[in-house]
C-alpha atoms as a PDB file:
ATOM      1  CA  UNK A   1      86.386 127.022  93.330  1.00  0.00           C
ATOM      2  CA  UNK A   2      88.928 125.592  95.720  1.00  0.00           C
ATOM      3  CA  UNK A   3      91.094 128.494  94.145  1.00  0.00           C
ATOM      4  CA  UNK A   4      88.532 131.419  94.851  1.00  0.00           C
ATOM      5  CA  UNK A   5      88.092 130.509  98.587  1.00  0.00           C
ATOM      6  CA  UNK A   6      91.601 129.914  99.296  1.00  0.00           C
ATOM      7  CA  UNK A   7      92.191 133.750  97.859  1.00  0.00           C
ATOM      8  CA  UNK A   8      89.165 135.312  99.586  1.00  0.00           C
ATOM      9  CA  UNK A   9      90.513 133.681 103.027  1.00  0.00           C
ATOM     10  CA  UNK A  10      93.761 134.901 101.801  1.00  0.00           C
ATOM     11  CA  UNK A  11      92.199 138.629 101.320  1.00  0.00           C
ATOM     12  CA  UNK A  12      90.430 138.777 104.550  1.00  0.00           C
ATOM     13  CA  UNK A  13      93.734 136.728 106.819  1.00  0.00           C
ATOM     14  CA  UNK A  14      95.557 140.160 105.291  1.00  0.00           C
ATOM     15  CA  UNK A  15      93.306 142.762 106.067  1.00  0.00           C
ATOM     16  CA  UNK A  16      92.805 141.336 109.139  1.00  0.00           C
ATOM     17  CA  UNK A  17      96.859 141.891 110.218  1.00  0.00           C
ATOM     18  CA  UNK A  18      96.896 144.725 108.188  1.00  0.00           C
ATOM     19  CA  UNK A  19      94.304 146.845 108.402  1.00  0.00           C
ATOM     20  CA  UNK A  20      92.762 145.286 112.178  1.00  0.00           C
ATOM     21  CA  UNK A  21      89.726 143.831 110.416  1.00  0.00           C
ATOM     22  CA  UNK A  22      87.763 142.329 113.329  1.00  0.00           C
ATOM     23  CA  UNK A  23      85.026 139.726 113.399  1.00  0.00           C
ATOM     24  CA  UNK A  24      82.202 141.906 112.657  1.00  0.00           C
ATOM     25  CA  UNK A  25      83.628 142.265 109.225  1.00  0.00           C
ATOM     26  CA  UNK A  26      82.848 138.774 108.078  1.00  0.00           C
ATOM     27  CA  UNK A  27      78.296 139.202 108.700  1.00  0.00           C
ATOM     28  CA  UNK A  28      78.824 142.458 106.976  1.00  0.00           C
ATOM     29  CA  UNK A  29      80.858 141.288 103.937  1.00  0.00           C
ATOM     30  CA  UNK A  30      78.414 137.557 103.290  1.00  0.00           C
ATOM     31  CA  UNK A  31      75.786 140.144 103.609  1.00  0.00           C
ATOM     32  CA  UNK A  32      77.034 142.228 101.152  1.00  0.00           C
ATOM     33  CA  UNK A  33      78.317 139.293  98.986  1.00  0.00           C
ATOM     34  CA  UNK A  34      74.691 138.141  99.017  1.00  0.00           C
ATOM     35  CA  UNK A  35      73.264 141.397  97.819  1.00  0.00           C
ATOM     36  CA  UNK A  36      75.852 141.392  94.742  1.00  0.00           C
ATOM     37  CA  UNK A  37      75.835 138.191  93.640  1.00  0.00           C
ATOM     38  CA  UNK A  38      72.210 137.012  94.650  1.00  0.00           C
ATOM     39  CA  UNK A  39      72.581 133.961  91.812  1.00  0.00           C
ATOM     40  CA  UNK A  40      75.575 132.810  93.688  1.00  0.00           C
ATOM     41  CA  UNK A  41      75.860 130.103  96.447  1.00  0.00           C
ATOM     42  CA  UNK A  42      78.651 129.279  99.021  1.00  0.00           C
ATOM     43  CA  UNK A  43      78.882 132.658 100.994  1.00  0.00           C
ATOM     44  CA  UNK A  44      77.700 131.827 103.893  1.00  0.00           C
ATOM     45  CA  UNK A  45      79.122 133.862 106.617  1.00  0.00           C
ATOM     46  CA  UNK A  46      79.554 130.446 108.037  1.00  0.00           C
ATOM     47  CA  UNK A  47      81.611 129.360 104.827  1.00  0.00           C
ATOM     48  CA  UNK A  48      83.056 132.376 104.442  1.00  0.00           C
ATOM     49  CA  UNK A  49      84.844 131.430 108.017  1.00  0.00           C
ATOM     50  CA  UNK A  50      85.725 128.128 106.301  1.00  0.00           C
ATOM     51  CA  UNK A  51      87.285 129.903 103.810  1.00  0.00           C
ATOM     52  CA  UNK A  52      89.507 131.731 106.102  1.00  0.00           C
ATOM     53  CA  UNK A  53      90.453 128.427 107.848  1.00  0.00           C
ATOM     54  CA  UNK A  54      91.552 126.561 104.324  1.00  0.00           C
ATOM     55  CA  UNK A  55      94.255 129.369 103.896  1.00  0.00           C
ATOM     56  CA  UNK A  56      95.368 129.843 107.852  1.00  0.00           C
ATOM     57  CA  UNK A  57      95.739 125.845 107.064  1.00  0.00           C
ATOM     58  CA  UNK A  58      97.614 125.764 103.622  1.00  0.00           C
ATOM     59  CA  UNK A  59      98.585 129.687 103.742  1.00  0.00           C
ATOM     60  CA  UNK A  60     102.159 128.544 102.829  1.00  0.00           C
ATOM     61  CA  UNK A  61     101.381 128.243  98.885  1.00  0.00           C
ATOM     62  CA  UNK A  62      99.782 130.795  96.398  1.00  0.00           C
ATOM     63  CA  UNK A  63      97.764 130.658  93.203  1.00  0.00           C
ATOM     64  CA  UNK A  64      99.650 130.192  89.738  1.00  0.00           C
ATOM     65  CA  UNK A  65     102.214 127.950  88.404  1.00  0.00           C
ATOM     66  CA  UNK A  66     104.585 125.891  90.343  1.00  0.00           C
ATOM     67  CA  UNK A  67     108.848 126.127  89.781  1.00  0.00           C
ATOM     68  CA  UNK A  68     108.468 122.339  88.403  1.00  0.00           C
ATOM     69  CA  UNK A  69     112.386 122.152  88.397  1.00  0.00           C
ATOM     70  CA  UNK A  70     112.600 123.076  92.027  1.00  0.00           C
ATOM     71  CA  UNK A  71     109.795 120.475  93.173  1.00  0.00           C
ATOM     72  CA  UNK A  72     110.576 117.338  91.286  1.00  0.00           C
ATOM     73  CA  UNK A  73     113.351 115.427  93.099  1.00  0.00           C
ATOM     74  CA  UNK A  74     114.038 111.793  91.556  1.00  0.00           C
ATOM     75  CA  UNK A  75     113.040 110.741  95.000  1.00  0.00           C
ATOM     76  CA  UNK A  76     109.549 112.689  93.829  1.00  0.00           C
ATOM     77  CA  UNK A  77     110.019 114.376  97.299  1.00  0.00           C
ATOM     78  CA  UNK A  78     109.886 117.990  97.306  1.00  0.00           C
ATOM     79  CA  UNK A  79     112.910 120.133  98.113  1.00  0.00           C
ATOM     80  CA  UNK A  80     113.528 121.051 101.693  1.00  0.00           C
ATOM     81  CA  UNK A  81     113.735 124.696 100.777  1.00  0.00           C
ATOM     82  CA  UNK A  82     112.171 127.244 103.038  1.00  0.00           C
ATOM     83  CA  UNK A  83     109.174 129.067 101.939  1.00  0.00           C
ATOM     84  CA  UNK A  84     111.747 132.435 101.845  1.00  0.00           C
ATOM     85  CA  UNK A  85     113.634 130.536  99.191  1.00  0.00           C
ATOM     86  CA  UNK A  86     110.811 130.191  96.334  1.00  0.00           C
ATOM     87  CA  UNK A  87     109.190 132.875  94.766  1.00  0.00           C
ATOM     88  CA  UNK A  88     105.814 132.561  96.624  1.00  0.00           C
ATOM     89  CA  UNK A  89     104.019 134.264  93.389  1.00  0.00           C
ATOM     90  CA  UNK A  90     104.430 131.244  91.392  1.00  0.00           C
ATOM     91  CA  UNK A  91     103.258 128.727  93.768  1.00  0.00           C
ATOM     92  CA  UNK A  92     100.639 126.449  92.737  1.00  0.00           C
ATOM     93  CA  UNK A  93      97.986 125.765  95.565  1.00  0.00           C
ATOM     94  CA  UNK A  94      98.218 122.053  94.547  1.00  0.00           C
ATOM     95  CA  UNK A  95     102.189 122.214  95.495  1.00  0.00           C
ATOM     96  CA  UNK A  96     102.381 122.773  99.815  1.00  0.00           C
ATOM     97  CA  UNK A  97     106.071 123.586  99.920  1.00  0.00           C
ATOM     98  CA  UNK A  98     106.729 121.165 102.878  1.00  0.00           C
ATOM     99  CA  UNK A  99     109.559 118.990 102.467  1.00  0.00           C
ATOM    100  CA  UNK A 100     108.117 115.502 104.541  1.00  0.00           C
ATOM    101  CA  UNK A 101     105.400 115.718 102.306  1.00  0.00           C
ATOM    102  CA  UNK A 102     105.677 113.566  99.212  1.00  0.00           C
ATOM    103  CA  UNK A 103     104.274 115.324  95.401  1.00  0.00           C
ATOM    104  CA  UNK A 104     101.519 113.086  94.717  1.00  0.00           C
ATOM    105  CA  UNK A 105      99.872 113.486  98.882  1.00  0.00           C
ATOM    106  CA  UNK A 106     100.424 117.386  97.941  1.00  0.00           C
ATOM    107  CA  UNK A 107      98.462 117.300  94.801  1.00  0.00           C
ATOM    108  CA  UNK A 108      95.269 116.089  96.477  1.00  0.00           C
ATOM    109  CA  UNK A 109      94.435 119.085  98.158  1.00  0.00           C
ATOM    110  CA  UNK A 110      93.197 120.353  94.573  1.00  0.00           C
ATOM    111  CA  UNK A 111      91.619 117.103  93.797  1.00  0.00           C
ATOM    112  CA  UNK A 112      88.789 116.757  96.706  1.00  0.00           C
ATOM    113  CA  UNK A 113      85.963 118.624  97.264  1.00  0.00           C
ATOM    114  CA  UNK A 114      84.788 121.686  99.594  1.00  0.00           C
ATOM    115  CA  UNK A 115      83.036 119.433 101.239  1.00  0.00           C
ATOM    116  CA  UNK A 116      85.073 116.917 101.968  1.00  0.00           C
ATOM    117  CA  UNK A 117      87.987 119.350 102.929  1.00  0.00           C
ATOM    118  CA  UNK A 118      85.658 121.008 105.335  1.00  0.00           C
ATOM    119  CA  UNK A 119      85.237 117.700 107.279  1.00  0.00           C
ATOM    120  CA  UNK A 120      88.915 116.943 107.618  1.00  0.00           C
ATOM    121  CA  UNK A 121      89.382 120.373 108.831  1.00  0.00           C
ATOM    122  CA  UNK A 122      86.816 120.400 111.347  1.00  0.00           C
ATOM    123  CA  UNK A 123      87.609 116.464 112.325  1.00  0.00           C
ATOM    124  CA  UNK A 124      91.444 116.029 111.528  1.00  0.00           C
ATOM    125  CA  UNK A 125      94.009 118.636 113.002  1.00  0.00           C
ATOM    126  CA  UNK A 126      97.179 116.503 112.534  1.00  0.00           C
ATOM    127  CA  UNK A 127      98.427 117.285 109.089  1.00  0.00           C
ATOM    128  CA  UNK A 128      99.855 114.117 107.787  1.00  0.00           C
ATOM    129  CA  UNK A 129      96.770 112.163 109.105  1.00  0.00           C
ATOM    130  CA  UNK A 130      94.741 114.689 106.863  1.00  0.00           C
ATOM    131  CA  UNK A 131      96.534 114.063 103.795  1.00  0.00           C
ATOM    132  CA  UNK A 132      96.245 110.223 104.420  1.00  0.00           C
ATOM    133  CA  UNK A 133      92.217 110.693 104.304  1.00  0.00           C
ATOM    134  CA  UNK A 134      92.691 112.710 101.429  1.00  0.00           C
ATOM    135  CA  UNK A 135      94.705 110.342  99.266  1.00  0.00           C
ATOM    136  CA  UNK A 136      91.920 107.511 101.007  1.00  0.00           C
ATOM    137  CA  UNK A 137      88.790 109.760  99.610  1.00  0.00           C
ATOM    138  CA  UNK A 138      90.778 109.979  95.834  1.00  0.00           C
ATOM    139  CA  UNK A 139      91.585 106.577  95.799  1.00  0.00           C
ATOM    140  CA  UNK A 140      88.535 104.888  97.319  1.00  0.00           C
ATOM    141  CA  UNK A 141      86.176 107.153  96.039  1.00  0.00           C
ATOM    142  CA  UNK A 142      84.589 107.522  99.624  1.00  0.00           C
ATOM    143  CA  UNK A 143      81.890 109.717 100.118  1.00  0.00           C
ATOM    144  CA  UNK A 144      80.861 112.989 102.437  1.00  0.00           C
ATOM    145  CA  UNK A 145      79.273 110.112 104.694  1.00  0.00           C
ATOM    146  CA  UNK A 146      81.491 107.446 104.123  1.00  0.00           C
ATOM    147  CA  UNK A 147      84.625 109.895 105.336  1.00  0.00           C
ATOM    148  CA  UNK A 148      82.429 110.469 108.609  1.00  0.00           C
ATOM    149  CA  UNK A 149      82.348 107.244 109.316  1.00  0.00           C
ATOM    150  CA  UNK A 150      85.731 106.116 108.775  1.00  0.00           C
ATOM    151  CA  UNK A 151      87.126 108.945 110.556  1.00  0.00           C
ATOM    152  CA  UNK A 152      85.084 108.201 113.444  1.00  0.00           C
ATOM    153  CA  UNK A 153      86.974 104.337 113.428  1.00  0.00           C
ATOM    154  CA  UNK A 154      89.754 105.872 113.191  1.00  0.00           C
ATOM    155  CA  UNK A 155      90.692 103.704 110.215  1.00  0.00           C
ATOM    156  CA  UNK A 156      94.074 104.998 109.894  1.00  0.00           C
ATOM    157  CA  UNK A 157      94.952 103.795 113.067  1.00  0.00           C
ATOM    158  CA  UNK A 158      94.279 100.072 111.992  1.00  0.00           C
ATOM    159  CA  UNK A 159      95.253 100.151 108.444  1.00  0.00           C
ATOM    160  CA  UNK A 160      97.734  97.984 107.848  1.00  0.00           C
ATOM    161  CA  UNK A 161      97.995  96.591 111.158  1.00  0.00           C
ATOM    162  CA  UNK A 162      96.802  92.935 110.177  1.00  0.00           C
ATOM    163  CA  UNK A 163      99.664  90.149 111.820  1.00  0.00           C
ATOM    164  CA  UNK A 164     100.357  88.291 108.646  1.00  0.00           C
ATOM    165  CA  UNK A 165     103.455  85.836 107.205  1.00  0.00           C
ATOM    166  CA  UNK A 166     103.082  87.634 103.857  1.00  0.00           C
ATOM    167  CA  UNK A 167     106.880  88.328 104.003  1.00  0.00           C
ATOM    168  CA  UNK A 168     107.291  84.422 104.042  1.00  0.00           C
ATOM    169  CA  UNK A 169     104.313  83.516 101.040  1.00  0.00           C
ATOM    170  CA  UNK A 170     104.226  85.883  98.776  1.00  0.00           C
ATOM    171  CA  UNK A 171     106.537  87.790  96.681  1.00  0.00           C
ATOM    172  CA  UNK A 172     108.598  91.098  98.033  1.00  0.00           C
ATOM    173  CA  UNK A 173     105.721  93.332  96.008  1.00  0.00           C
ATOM    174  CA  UNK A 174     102.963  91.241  96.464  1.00  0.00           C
ATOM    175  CA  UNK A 175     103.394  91.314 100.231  1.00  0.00           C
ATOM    176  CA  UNK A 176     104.173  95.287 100.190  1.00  0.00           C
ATOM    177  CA  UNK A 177     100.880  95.415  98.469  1.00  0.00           C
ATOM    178  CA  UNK A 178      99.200  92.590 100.738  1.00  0.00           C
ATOM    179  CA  UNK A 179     100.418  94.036 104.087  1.00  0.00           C
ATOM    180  CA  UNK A 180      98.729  97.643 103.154  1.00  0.00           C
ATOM    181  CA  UNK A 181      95.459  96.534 101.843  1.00  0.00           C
ATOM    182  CA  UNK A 182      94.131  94.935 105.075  1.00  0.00           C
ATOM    183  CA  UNK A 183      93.531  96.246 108.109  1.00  0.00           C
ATOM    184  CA  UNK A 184      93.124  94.964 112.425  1.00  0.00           C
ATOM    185  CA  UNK A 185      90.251  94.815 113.530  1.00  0.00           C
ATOM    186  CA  UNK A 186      88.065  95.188 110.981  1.00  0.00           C
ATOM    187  CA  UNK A 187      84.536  97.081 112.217  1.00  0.00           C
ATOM    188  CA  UNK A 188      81.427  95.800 111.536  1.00  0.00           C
ATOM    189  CA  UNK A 189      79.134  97.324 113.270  1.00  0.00           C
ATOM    190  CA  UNK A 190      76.682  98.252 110.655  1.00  0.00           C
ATOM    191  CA  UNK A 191      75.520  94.640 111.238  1.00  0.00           C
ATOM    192  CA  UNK A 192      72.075  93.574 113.273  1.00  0.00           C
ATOM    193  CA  UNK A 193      73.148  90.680 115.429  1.00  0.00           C
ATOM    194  CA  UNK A 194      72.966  89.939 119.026  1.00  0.00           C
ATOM    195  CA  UNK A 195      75.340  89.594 121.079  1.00  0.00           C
ATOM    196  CA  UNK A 196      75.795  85.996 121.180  1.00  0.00           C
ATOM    197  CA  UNK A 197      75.284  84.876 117.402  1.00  0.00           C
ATOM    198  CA  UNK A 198      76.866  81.557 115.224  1.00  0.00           C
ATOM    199  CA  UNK A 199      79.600  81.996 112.021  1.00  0.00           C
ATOM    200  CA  UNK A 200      76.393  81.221 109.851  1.00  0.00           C
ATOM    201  CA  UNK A 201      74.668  84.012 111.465  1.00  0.00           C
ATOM    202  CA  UNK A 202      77.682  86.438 110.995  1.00  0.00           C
ATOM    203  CA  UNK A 203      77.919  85.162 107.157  1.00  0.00           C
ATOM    204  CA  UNK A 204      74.407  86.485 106.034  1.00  0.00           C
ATOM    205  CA  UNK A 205      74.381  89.518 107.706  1.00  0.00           C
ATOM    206  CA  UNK A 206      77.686  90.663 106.266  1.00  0.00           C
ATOM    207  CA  UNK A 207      75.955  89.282 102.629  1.00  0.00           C
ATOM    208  CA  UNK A 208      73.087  91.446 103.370  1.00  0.00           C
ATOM    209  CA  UNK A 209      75.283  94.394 104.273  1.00  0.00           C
ATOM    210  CA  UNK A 210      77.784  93.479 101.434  1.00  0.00           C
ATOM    211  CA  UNK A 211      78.104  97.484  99.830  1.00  0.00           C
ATOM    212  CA  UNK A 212      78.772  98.742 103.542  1.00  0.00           C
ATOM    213  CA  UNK A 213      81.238  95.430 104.404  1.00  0.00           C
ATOM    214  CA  UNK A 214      82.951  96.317 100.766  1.00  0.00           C
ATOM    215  CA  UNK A 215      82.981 100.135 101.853  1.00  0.00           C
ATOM    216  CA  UNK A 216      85.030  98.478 105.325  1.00  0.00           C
ATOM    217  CA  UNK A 217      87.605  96.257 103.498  1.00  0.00           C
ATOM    218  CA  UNK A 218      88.719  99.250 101.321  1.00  0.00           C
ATOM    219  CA  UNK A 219      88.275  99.893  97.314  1.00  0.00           C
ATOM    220  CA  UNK A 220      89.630  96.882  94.681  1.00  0.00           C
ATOM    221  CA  UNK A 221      87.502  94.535  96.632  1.00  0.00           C
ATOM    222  CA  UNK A 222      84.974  92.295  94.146  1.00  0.00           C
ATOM    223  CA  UNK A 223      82.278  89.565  95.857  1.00  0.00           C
ATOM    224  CA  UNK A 224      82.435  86.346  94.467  1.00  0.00           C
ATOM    225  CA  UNK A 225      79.875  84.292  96.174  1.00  0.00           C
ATOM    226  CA  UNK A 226      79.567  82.598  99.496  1.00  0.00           C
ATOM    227  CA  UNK A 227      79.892  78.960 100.513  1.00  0.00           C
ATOM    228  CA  UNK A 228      82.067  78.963  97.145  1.00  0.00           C
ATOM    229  CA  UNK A 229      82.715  75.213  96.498  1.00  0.00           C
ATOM    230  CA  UNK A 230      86.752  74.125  95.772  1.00  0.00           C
ATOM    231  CA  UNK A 231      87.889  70.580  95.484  1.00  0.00           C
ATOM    232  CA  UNK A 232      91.218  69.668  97.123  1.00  0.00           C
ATOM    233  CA  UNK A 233      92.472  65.645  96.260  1.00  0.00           C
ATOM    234  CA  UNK A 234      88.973  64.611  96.226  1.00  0.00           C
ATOM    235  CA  UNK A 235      87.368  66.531  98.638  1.00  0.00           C
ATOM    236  CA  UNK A 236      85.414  69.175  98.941  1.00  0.00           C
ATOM    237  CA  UNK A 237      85.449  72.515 101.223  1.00  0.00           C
ATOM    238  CA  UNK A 238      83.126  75.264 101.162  1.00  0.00           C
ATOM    239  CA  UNK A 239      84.899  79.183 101.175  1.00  0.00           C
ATOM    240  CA  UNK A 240      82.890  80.736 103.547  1.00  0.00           C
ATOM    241  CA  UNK A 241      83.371  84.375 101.760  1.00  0.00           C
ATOM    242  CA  UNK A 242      85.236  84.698  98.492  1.00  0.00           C
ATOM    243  CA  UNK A 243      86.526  87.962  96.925  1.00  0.00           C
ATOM    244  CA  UNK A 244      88.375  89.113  94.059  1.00  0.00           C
ATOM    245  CA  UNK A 245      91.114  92.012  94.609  1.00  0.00           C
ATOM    246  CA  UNK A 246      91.285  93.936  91.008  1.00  0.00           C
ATOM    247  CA  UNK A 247      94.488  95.496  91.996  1.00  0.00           C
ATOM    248  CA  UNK A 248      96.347  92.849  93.618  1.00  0.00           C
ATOM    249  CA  UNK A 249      94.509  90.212  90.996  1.00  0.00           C
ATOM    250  CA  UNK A 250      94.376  87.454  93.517  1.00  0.00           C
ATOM    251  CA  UNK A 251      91.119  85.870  95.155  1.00  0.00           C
ATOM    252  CA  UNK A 252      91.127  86.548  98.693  1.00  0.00           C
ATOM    253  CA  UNK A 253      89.462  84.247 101.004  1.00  0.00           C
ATOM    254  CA  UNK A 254      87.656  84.815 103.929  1.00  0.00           C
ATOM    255  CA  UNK A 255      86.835  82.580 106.894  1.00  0.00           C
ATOM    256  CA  UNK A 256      84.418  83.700 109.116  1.00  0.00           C
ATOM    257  CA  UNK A 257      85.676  81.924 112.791  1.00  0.00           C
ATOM    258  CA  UNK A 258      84.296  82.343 116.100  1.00  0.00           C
ATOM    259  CA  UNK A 259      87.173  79.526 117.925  1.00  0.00           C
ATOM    260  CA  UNK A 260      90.043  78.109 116.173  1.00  0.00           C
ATOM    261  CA  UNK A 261      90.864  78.286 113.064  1.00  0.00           C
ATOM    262  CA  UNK A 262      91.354  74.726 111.268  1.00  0.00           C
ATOM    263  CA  UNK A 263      92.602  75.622 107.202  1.00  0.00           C
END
């Protein structure tokens, strides 16, 4: 599908340099599309626009099979070729001949939905930023909605950001993995509390919102329990929030503070 309305933006983008197609085409053409294919959905003159935005954005690839030998670099980056360099008939739309861009951040334009890509246009003009949501939507599994919102917290801005000693604790790829997994600040603003409101207070709500506080700490995040019990020489301490990462495969503890923090 993502194929078809890449080449009908393509068709139109052409006629319209080539032939002085002007906007009035577009009503006339959904209209007509309509008429011949009344079992079909999807064009919309609306998304027939859409369709001519998705190739003005990506016009720089084509449909068919990319030059594999060209593309893969040990560094899996793509060559910096220029687009006048590659036989533009071979391609694929999954393969954005753009040299900063590494393979596997290419590949996900083919491997999100209309939908989704028709939010990131409209929301996300900055092209790198784009492809960061779109590698976020294949990994986390994030929905229409769920996009919304976290482009609307800018959560790229703050992924990543968290002051940590990881470098000091944990080992060289644990604390690679560590330092991208969590994020500053953290929003929580699907909670229900007043403004002034206790740790114990904070705790609960974030239980009772636990699938929308999972959706904010990012995928590979498991709940344990709360007020988890641990025994250190003899005594014993309650974990205010405990978690299990299943990609990291660590518990991760969380202590909910509203002064100091006392380990």
């Amino acid at each position: 599908m993502l194929a078809t309305y890449w080449d009908i933006g393509k068709m139109i983008h052409v006629r319209q340099q080539l032939e002085g197609w002007g906007k009035g085409v577009i009503p006339r053409l959904a209209a007509d599309l309509k008429n011949e294919l009344s079992d079909a959905k999807g064009f919309s003159e609306r998304n027939i626009l859409r369709m001519l935005t998705f190739y003005k954005e990506y016009q720089s690839l084509t449909i068919g099979q990319p030059p594999v030998a060209k593309l893969e670099k040990e560094d899996n980056l793509i060559s910096p070729l220029s687009v006048s360099e590659l036989n533009t008939e071979e391609i694929s739309i999954s393969q954005l001949p753009v040299a900063k861009f590494q393979l596997n951040e290419i590949q996900l334009i083919t491997k999100i939905s209309w939908s989704h890509h028709v939010i990131l246009m409209q929301k996300i003009k900055d092209l790198p930023i784009r492809f960061w949501y779109m590698k976020q939507v294949v990994e986390q599994g994030w929905s229409r909605d769920t996009l919304v919102v976290q482009i609307k917290s800018k959560v790229h801005e703050r992924q990543g950001t968290l002051i940590n000693n990881f470098d000091k604790t944990l080992a060289q790829t644990d604390s690679n993995w560590a330092k991208h997994l969590f994020k500053d600040p953290y929003i929580f603003d699907f909670t229900t509390l007043e403004t002034e409101f206790t740790e114990r207070e904070l705790e609960l709500n974030l239980v009772k919102h636990v699938e929308k506080f999972l959706v904010e700490l990012g995928a590979g995040f498991a709940f344990v329990g709360r007020q988890y019990k641990l025994e250190v020489s003899d005594r014993d301490f309650y974990v205010d929030l405990l978690f299990y990462h299943l990609k990291m495969r660590c518990f991760i503890v969380i202590e909910l503070k509203k002064g100091e923090f006392l380990p």
